[in-house]
N, C-alpha and C. Protein backbone atom coordinates (compact mmCIF):
# COMPACT_ATOMS: atom_id res chain seq x y z
N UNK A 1 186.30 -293.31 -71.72
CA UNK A 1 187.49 -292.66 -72.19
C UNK A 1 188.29 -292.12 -71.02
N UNK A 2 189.88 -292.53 -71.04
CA UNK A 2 190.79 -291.63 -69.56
C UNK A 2 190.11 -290.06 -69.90
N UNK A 3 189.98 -289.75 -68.63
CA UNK A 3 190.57 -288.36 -68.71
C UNK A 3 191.89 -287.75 -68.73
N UNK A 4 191.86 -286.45 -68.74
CA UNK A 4 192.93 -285.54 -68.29
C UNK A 4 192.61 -284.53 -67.52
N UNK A 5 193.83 -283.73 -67.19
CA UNK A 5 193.89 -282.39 -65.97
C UNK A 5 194.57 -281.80 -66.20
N UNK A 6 194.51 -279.98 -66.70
CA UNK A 6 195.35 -279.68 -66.06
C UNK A 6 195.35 -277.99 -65.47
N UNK A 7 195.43 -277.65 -64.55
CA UNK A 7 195.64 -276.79 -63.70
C UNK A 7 196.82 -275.47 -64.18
N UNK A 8 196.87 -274.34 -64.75
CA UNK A 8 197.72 -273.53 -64.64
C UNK A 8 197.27 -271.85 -63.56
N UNK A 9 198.16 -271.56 -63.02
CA UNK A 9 197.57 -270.19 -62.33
C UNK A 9 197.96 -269.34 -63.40
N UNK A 10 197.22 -267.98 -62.80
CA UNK A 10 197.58 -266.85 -63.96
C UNK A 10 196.79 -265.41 -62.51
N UNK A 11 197.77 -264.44 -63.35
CA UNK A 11 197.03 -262.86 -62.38
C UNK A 11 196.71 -262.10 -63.73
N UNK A 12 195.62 -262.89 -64.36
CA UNK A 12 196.12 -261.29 -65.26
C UNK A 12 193.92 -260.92 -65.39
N UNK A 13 193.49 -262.23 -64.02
CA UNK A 13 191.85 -261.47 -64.07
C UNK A 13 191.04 -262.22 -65.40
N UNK A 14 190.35 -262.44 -65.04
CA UNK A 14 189.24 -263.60 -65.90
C UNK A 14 188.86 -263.04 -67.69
N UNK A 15 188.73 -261.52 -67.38
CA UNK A 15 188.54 -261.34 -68.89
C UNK A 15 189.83 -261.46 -69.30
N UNK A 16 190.85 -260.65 -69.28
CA UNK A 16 192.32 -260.72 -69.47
C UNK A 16 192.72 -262.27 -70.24
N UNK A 17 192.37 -263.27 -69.15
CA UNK A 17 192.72 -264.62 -69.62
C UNK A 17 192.08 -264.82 -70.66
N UNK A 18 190.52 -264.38 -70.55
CA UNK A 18 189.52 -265.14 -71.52
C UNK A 18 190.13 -264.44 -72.85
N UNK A 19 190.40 -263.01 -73.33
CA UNK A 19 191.09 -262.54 -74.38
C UNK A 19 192.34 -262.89 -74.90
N UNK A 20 193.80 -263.64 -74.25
CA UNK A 20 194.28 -264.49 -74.44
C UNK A 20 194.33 -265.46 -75.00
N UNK A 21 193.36 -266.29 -74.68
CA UNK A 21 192.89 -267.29 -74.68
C UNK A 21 192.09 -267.79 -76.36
N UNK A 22 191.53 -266.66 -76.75
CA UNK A 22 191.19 -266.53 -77.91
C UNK A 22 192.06 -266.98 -78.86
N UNK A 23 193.50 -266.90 -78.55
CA UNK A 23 194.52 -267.41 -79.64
C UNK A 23 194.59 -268.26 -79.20
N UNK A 24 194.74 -269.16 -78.47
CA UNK A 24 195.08 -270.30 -77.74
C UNK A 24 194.92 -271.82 -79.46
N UNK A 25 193.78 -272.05 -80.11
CA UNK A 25 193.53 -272.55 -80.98
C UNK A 25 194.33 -272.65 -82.32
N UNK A 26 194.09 -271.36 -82.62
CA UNK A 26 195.18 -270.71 -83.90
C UNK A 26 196.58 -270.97 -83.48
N UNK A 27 197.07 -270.70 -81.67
CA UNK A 27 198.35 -270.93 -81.67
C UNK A 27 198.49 -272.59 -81.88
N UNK A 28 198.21 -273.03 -81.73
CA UNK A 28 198.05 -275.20 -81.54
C UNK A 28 198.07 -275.49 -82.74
N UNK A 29 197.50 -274.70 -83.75
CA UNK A 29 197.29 -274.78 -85.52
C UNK A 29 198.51 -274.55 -85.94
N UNK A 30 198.81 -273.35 -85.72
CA UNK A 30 200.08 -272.58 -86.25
C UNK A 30 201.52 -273.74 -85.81
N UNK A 31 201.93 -274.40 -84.71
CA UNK A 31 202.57 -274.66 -84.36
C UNK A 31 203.04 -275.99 -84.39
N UNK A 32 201.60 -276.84 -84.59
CA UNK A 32 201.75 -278.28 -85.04
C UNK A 32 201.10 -278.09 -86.32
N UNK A 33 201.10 -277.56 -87.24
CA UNK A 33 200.68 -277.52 -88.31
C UNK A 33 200.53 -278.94 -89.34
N UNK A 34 201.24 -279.46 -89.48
CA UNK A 34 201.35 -281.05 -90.00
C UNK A 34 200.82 -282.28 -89.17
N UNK A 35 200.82 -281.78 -88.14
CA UNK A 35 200.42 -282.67 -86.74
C UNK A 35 198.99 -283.06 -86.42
N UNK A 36 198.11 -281.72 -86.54
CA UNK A 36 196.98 -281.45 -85.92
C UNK A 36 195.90 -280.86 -87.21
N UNK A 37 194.61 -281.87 -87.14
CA UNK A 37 193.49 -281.32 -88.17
C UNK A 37 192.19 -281.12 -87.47
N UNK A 38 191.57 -280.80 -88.26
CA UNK A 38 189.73 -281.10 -87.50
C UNK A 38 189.59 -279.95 -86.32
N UNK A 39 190.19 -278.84 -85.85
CA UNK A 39 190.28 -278.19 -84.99
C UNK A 39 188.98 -277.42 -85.17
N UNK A 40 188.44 -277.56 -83.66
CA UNK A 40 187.40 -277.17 -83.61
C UNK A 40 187.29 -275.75 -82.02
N UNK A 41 186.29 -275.00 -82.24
CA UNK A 41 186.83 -273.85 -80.96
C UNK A 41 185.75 -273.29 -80.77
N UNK A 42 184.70 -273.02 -79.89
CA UNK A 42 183.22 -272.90 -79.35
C UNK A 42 183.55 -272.48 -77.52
N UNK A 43 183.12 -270.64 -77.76
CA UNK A 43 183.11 -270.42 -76.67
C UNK A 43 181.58 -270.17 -75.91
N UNK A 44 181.74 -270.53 -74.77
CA UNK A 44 180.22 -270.40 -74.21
C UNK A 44 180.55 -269.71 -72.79
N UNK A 45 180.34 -268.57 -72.76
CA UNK A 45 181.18 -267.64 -71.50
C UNK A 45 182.17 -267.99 -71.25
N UNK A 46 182.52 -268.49 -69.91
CA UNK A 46 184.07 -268.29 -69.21
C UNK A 46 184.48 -269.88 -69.60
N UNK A 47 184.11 -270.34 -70.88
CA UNK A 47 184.22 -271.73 -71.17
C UNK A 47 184.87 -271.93 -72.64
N UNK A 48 186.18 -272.49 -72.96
CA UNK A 48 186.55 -272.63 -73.88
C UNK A 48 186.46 -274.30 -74.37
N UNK A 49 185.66 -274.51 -75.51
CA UNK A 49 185.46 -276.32 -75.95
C UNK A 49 186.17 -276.01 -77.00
N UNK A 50 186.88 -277.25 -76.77
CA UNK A 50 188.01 -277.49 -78.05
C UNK A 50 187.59 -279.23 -78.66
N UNK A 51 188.17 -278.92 -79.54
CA UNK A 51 188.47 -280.49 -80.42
C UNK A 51 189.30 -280.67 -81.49
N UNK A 52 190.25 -281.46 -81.78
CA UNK A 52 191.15 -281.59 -82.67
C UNK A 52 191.71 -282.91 -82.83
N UNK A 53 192.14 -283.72 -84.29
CA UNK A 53 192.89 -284.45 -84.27
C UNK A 53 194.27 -284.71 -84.57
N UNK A 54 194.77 -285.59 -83.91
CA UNK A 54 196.25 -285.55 -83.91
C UNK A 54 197.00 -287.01 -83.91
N UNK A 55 197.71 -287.21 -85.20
CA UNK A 55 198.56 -288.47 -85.51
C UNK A 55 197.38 -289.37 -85.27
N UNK A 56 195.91 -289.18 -86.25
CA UNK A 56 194.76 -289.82 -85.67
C UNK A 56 194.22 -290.50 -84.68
N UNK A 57 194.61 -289.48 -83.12
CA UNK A 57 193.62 -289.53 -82.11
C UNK A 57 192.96 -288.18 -82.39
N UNK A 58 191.39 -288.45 -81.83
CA UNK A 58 190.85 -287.32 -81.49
C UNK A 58 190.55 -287.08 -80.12
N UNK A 59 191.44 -285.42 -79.90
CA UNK A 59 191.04 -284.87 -78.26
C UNK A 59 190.04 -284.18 -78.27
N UNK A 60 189.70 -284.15 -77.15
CA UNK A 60 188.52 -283.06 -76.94
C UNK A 60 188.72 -282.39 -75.50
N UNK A 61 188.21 -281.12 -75.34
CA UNK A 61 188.49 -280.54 -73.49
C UNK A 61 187.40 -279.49 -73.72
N UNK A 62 187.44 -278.89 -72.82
CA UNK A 62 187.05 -277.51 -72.04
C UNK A 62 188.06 -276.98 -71.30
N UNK A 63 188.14 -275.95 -71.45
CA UNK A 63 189.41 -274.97 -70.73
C UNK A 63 188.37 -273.91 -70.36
N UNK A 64 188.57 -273.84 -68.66
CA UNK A 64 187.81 -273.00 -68.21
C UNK A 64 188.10 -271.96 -67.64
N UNK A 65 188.09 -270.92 -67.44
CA UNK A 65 188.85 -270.30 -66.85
C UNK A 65 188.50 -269.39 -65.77
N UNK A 66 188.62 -268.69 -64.37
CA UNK A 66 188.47 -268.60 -63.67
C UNK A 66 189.54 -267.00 -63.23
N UNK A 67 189.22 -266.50 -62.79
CA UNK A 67 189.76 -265.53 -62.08
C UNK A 67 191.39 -265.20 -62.02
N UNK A 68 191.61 -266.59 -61.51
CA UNK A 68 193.43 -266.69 -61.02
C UNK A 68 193.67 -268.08 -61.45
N UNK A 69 193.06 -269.00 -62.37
CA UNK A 69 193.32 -270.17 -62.58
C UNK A 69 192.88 -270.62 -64.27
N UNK A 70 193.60 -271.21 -64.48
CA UNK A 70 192.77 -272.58 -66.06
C UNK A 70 192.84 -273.41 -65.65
N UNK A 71 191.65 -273.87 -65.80
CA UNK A 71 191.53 -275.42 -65.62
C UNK A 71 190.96 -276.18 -67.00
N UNK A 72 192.34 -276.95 -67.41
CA UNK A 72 191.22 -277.48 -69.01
C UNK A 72 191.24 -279.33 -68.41
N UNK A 73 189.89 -279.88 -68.49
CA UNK A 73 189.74 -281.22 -68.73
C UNK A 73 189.61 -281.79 -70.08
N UNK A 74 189.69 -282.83 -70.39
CA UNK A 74 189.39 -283.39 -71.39
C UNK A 74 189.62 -285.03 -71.65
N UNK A 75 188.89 -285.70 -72.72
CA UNK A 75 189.31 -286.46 -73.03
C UNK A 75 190.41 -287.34 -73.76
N UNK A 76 190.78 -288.04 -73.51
CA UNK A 76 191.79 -289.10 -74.16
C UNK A 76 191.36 -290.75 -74.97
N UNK A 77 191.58 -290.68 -76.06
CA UNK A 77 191.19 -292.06 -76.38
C UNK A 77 192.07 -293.09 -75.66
N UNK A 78 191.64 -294.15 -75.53
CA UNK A 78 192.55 -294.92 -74.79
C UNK A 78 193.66 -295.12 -75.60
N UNK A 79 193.68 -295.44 -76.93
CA UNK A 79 195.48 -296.00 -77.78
C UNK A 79 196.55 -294.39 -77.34
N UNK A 80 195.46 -293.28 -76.73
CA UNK A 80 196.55 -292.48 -76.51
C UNK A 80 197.06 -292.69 -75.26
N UNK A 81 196.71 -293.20 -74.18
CA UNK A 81 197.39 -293.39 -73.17
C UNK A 81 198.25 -293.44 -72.36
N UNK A 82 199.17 -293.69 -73.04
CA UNK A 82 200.85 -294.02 -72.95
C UNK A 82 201.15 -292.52 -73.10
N UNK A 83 200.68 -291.67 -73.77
CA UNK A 83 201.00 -290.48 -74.03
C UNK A 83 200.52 -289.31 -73.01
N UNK A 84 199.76 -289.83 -72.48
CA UNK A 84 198.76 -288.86 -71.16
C UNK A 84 199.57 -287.77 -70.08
N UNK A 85 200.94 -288.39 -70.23
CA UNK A 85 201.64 -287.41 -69.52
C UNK A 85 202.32 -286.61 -70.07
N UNK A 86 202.49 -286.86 -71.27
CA UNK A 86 203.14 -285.69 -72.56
C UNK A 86 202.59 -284.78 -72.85
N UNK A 87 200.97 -285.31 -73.25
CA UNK A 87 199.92 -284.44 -73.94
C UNK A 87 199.82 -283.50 -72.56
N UNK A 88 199.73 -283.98 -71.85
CA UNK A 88 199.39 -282.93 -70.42
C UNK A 88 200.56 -281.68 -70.17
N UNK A 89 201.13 -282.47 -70.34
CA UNK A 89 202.78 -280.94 -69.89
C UNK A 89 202.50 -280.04 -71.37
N UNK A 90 202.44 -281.18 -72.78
CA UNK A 90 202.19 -279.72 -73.46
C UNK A 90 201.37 -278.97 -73.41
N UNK A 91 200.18 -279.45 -72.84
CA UNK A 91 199.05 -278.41 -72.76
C UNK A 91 199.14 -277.56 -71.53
N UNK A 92 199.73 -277.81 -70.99
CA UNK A 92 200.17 -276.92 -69.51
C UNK A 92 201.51 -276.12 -69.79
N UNK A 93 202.38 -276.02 -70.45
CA UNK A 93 203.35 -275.58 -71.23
C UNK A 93 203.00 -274.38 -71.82
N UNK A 94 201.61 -274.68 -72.55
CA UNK A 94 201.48 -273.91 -74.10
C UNK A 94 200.34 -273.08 -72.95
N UNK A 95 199.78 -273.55 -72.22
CA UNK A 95 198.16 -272.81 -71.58
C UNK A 95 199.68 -271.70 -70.89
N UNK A 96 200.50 -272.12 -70.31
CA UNK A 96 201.42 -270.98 -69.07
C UNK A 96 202.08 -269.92 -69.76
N UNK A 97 202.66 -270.54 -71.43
CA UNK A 97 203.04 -269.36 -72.29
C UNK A 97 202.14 -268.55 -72.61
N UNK A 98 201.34 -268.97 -72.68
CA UNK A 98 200.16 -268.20 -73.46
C UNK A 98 199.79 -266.89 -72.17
N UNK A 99 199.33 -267.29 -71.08
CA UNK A 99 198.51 -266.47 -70.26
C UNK A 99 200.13 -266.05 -69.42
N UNK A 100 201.61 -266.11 -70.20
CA UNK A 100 202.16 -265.28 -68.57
C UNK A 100 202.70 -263.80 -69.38
């Protein structure tokens, strides 16, 4: 399966983010509401696992978070491909609103 990347900074200190971050799911629900099902959200310390489907692909990541940084990877099915640079800015979009 491609991967993905993506990198946002943040100052607001690792718990700070990680409490943020807690909406991060509900906000993706709330917002593509017709878009997005199957949402799934499992934290394991400074580790956020996600899963959800969308216009029937299913994504999956980890958003990790770090001190002064997010870093979420994840997977891509391949028919999403073409889309890899979309899905990426929104998730780097929505991760920078969220934590600024």
């Amino acid at each position: 399966m491609p991967k993905m990347s993506v990198t946002v900074p943040h100052s607001l200190g690792q718990e700070q983010a990680i409490e943020k971050l807690k909406g991060f799911v509900p906000k993706i629900k709330e917002k593509y509401q017709g878009q997005v099902s199957n949402l799934e959200e499992n934290w394991a310390a400074n580790t956020l696992n996600f899963g959800f489907t969308t216009f029937g692909f299913p994504i999956k990541g980890a958003i990790a978070v770090e001190p002064a940084e997010v870093k979420l990877d994840g997977d891509l099915p391949f028919a999403a491909m073409m889309f890899k640079g979309k899905i990426e800015q929104e998730f780097k979009d929505a991760l920078a609103r969220l934590l600024a």
